[in-house]
Protein backbone atom coordinates (compact mmCIF):
# COMPACT_ATOMS: atom_id res chain seq x y z
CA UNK A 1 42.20 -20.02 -2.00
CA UNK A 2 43.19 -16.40 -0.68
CA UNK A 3 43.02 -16.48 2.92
CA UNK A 4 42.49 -13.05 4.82
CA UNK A 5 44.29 -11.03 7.43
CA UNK A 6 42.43 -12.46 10.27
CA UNK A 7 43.87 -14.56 13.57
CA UNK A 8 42.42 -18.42 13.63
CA UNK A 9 39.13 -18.13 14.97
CA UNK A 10 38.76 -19.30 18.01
CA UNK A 11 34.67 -18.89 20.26
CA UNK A 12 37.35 -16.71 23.21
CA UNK A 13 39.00 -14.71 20.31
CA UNK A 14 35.90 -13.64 18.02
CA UNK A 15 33.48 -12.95 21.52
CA UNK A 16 37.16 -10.84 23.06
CA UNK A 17 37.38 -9.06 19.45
CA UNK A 18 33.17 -8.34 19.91
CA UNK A 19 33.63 -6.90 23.41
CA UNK A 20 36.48 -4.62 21.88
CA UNK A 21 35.02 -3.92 18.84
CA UNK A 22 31.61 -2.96 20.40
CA UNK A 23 33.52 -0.48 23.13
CA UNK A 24 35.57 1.11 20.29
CA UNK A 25 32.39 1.90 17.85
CA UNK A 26 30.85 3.56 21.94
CA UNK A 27 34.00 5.32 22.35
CA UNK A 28 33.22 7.29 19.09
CA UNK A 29 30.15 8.10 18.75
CA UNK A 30 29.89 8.96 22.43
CA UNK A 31 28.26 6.19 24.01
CA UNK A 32 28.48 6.39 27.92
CA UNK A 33 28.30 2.73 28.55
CA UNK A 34 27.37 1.58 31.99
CA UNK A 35 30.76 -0.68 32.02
CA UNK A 36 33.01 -1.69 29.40
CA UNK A 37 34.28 -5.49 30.44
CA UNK A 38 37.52 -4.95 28.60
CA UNK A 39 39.61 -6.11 31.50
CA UNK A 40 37.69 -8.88 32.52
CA UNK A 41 37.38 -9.55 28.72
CA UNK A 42 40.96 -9.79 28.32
CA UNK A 43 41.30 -11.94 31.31
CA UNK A 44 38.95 -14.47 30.54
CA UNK A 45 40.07 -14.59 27.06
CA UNK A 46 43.59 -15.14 27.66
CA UNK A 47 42.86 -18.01 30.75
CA UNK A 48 40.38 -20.07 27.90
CA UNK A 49 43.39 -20.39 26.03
CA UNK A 50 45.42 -21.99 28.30
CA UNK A 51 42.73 -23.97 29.85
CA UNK A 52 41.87 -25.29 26.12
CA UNK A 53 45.77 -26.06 25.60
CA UNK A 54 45.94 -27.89 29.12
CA UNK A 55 42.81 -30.10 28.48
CA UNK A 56 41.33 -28.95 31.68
CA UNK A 57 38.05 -28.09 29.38
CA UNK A 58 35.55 -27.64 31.91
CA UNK A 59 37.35 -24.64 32.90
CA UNK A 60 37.47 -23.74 29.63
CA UNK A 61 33.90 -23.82 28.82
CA UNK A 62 33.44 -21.24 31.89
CA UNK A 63 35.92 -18.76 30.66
CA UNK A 64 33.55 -18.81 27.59
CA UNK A 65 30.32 -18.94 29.70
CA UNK A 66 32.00 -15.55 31.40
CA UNK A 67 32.62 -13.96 28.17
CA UNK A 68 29.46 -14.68 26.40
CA UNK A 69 27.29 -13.01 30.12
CA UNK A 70 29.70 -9.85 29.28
CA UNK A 71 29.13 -9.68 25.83
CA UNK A 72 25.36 -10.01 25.89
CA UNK A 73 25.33 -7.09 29.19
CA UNK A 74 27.36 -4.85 27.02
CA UNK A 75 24.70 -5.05 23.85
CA UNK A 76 21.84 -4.99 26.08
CA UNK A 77 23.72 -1.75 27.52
CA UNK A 78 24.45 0.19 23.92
CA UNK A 79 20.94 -0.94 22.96
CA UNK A 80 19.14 0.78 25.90
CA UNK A 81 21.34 4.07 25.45
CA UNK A 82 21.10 4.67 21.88
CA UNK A 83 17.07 3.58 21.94
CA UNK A 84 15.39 6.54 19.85
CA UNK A 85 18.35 8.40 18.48
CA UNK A 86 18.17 7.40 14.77
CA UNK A 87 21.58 8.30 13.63
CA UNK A 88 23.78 6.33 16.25
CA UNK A 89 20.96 3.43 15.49
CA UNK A 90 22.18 2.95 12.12
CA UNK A 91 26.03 3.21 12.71
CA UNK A 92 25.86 0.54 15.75
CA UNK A 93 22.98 -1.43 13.55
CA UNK A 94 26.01 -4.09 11.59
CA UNK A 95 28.13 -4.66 14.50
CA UNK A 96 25.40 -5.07 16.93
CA UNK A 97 24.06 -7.74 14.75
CA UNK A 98 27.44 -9.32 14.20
CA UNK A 99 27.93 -9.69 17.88
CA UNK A 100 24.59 -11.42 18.68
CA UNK A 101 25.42 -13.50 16.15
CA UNK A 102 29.17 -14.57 17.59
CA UNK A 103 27.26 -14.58 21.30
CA UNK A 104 24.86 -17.25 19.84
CA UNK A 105 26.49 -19.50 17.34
CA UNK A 106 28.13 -22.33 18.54
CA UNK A 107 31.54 -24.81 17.62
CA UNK A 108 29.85 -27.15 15.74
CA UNK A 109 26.72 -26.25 14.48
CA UNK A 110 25.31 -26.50 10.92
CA UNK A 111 25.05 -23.32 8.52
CA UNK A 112 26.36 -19.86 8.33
CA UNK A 113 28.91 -18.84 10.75
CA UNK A 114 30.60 -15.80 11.62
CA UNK A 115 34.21 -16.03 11.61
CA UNK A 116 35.53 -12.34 12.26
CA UNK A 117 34.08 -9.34 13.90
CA UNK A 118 36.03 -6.77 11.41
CA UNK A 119 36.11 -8.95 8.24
CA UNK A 120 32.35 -10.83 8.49
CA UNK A 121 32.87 -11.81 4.66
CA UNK A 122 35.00 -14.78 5.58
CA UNK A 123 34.05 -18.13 4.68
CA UNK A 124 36.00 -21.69 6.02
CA UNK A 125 37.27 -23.37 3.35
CA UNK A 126 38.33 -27.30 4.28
CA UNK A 127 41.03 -28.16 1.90
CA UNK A 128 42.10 -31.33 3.76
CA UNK A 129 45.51 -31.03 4.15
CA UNK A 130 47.43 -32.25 7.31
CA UNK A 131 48.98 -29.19 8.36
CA UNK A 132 46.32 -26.42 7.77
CA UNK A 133 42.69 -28.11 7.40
CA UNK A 134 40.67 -25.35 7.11
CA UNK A 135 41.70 -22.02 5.68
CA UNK A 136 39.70 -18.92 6.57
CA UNK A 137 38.97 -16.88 3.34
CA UNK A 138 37.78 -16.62 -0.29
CA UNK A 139 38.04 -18.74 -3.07
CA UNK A 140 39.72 -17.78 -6.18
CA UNK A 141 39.21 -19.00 -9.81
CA UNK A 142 42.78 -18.77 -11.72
CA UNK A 143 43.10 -19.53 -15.77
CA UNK A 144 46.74 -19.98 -16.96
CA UNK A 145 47.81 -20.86 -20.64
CA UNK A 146 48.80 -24.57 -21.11
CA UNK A 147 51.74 -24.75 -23.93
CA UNK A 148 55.22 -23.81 -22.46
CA UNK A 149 55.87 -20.40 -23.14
CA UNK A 150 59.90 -19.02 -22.91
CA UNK A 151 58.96 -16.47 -20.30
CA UNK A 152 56.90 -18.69 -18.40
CA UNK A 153 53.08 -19.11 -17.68
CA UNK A 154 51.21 -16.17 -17.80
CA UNK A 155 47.98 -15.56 -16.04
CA UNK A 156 44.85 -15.33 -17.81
CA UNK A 157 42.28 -15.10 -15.91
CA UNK A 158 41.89 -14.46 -11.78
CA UNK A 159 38.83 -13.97 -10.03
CA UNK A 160 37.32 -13.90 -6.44
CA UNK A 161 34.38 -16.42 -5.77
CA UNK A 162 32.91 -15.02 -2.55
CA UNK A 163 29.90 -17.71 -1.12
CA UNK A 164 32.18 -20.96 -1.44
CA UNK A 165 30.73 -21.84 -4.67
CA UNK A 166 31.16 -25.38 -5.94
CA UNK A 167 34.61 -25.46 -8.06
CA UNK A 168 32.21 -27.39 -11.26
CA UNK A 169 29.85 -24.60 -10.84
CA UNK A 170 32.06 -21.84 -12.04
CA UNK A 171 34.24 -22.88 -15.03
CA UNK A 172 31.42 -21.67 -17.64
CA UNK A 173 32.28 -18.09 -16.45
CA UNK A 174 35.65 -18.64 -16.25
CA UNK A 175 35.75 -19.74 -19.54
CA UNK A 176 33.85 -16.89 -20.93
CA UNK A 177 35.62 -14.42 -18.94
CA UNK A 178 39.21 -15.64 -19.89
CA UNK A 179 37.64 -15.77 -23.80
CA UNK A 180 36.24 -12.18 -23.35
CA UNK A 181 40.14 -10.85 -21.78
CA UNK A 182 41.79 -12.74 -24.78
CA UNK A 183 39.74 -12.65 -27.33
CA UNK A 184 40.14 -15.90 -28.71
CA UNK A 185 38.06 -19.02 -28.24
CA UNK A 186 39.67 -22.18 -26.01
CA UNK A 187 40.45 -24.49 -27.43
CA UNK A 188 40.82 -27.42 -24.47
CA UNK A 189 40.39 -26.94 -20.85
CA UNK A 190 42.33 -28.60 -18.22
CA UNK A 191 40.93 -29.07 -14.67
CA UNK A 192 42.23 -30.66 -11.37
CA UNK A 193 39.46 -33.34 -10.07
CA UNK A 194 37.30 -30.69 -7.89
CA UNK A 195 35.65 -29.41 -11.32
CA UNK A 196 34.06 -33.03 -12.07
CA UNK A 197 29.82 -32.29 -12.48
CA UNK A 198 31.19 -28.94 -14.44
CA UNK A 199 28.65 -26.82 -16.54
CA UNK A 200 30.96 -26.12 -18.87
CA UNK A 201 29.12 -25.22 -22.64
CA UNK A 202 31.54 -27.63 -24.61
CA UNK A 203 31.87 -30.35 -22.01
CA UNK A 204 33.62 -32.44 -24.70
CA UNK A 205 36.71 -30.20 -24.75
CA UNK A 206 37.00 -30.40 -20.97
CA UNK A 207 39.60 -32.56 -19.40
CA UNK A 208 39.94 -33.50 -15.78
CA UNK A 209 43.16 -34.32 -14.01
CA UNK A 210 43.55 -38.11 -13.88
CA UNK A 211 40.95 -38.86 -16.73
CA UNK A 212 41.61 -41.81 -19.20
CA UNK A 213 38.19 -41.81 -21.62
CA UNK A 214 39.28 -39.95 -24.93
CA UNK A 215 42.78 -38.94 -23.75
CA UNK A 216 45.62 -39.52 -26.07
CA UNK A 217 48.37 -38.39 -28.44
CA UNK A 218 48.74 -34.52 -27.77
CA UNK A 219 45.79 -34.00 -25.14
CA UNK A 220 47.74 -36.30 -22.82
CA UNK A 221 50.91 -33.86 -23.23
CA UNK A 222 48.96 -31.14 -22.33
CA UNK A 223 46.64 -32.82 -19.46
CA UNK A 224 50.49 -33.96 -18.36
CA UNK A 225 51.05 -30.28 -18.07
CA UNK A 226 47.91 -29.38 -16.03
CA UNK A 227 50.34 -29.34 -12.73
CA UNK A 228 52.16 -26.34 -14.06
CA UNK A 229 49.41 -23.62 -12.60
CA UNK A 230 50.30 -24.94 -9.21
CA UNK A 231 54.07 -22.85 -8.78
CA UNK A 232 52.31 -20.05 -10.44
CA UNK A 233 49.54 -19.99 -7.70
CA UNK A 234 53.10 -20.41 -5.65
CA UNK A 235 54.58 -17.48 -6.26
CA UNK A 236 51.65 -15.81 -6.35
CA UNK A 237 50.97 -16.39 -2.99
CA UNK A 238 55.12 -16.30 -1.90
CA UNK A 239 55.84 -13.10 -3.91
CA UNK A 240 52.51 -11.46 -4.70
CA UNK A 241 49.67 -10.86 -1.56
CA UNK A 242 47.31 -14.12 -2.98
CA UNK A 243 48.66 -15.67 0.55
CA UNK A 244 47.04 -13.17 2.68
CA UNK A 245 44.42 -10.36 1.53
CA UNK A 246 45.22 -6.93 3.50
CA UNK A 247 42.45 -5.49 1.63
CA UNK A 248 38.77 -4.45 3.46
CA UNK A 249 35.58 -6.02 1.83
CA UNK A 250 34.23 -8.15 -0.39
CA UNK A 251 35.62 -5.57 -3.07
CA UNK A 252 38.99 -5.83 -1.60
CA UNK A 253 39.04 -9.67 -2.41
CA UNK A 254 38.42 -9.19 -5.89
CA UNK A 255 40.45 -6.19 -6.05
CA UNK A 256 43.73 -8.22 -4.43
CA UNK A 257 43.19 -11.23 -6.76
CA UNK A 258 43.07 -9.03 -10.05
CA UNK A 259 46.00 -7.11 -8.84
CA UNK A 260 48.30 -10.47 -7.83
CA UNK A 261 47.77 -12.10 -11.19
CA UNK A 262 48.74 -8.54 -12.85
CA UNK A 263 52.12 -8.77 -10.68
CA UNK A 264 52.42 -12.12 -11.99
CA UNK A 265 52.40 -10.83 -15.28
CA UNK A 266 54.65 -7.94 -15.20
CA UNK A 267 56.94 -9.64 -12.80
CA UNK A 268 57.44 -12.28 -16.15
CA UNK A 269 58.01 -9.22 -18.22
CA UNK A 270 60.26 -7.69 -16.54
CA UNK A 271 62.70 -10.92 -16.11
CA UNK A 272 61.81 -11.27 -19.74
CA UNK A 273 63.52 -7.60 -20.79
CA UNK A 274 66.07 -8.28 -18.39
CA UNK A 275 67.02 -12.19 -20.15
CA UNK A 276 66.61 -9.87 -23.38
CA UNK A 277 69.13 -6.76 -21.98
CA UNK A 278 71.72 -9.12 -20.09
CA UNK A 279 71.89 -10.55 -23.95
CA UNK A 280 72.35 -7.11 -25.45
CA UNK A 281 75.22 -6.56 -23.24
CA UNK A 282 77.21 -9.70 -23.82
CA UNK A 283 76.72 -9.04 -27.64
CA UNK A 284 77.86 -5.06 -27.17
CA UNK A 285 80.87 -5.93 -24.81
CA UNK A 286 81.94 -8.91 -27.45
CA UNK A 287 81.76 -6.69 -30.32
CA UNK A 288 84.06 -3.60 -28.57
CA UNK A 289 86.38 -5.81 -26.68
CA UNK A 290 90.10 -4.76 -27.41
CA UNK A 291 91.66 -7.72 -28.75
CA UNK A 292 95.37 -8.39 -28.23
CA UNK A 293 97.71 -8.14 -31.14
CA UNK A 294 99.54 -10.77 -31.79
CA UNK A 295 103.60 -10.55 -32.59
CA UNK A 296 104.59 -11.30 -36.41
CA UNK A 297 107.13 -13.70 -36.06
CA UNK A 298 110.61 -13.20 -37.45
């Protein structure tokens, strides 16, 4: 999972970020709108947050009801000046769309939503976990080798899965990328549980975390080690930018995940050569040490 630069998005952040968004894109293209709502905006935004952290949700819900009149006045507004002027139609065409869509959806309905105004390539991603349930993002397919290595795991594979695939749904190209990069044929895979229903081409010679059919001797080692990807994707998120994508696009999330898991990489190297030179320098500062001489005795 590689979440993006975006704030949690909340129905008074994303319809606030419209209103702003939508006055910015009039500002420069010369847009005389007929009022711009940012104050009132900003207002109403900033009062459905506390009324949402004070429980008092009724005034809540007309903070929102406040926002959403604003938003849809403001789109009626650009829409009636730019009517019949072709060029400003097609720059305002994208975010015009994306803020109907934020001014209609609702909290909890059913199918696509929109969950930023400046990144709409954003998907919500439940991963279940107590302290962050849903992560707002892409998913990302990572291949690491299995056997320990002495300068540690190296990344094999890393790839951006915009559309939430299913995890089981993408291991055959994972497999036949990481094969293609390498140019050597797996041997065994080993997956955590979400890759069960897989369409792998050699299901046999797939192995899922906590399986006990046909796991023994030296494919249990090595489905032992299956855990050790999770500190890479660690510091790949702590010291690489796999915790947070700064980059624009649905390009940019492929382009930060290949670039992470090449950091990875060197960053091995490099403490690799430095193991290697620290070595080196013990040996060269033994070998030209002055040694004492010692007294003959008399």
């Amino acid at each position: 999972m590689q979440p993006k630069n975006i704030t949690f998005p909340t129905d008074a952040k994303l319809l606030h970020a419209a209103i702003k968004g939508l006055n910015r894109l009039a500002r420069t293209h010369g847009v005389r709108l007929r009022q711009s709502y940012l104050r009132i905006a900003k207002r109403a935004a900033m009062m459905a947050g506390r009324y949402a952290h004070a429980k008092q949700f009724n005034r809540h819900r007309r903070q929102l009801r406040l926002l959403r009149t604003r938003l849809g006045r403001l789109i009626r507004d650009i829409r009636r000046k730019i009517a019949g002027r072709e060029d400003i139609e097609a720059a305002f065409e994208a975010p015009l769309s994306r803020a109907s869509q934020i001014r209609s959806q609702q909290q909890r309905q059913r199918g696509w939503k929109l969950y930023s105004f400046h990144a709409p390539e954003v998907e919500c991603i439940g991963k279940g976990k107590a302290s962050a349930p849903y992560e707002f993002g892409v998913k990302v397919s990572i291949a690491t080798t299995n056997a320990r290595a002495p300068g540690g795991q190296f990344v094999l594979h890393a790839k951006a899965l915009p559309g939430n695939p299913y995890d089981g749904h993408t291991l055959r190209s994972a497999i036949e990328d990481t094969e293609r990069l390498t140019g050597r044929q797996i041997e065994r895979a080993y997956v955590d549980k979400g890759y069960r229903g897989h369409d792998a081409p050699n299901p046999h010679r797939v192995f899922i975390s906590g399986q006990k059919r046909g796991v023994f001797g030296a494919i249990k080692r090595e489905l032992r080690r299956r855990s050790a990807i999770e500190p890479v994707i660690g510091h790949m998120k702590a010291e690489g930018h796999l915790g947070r994508c700064y980059l624009k696009g649905t390009a940019g999330d492929a382009a930060n995940a290949i670039l992470c898991a090449v950091g990875y990489n060197f960053r091995r190297v490099l403490a690799w050569l430095r193991m290697f030179l620290r070595l080196i320098l013990i040996a060269l500062s033994q070998a030209f040490a002055i040694r004492p001489t010692l007294k003959s005795a008399s």
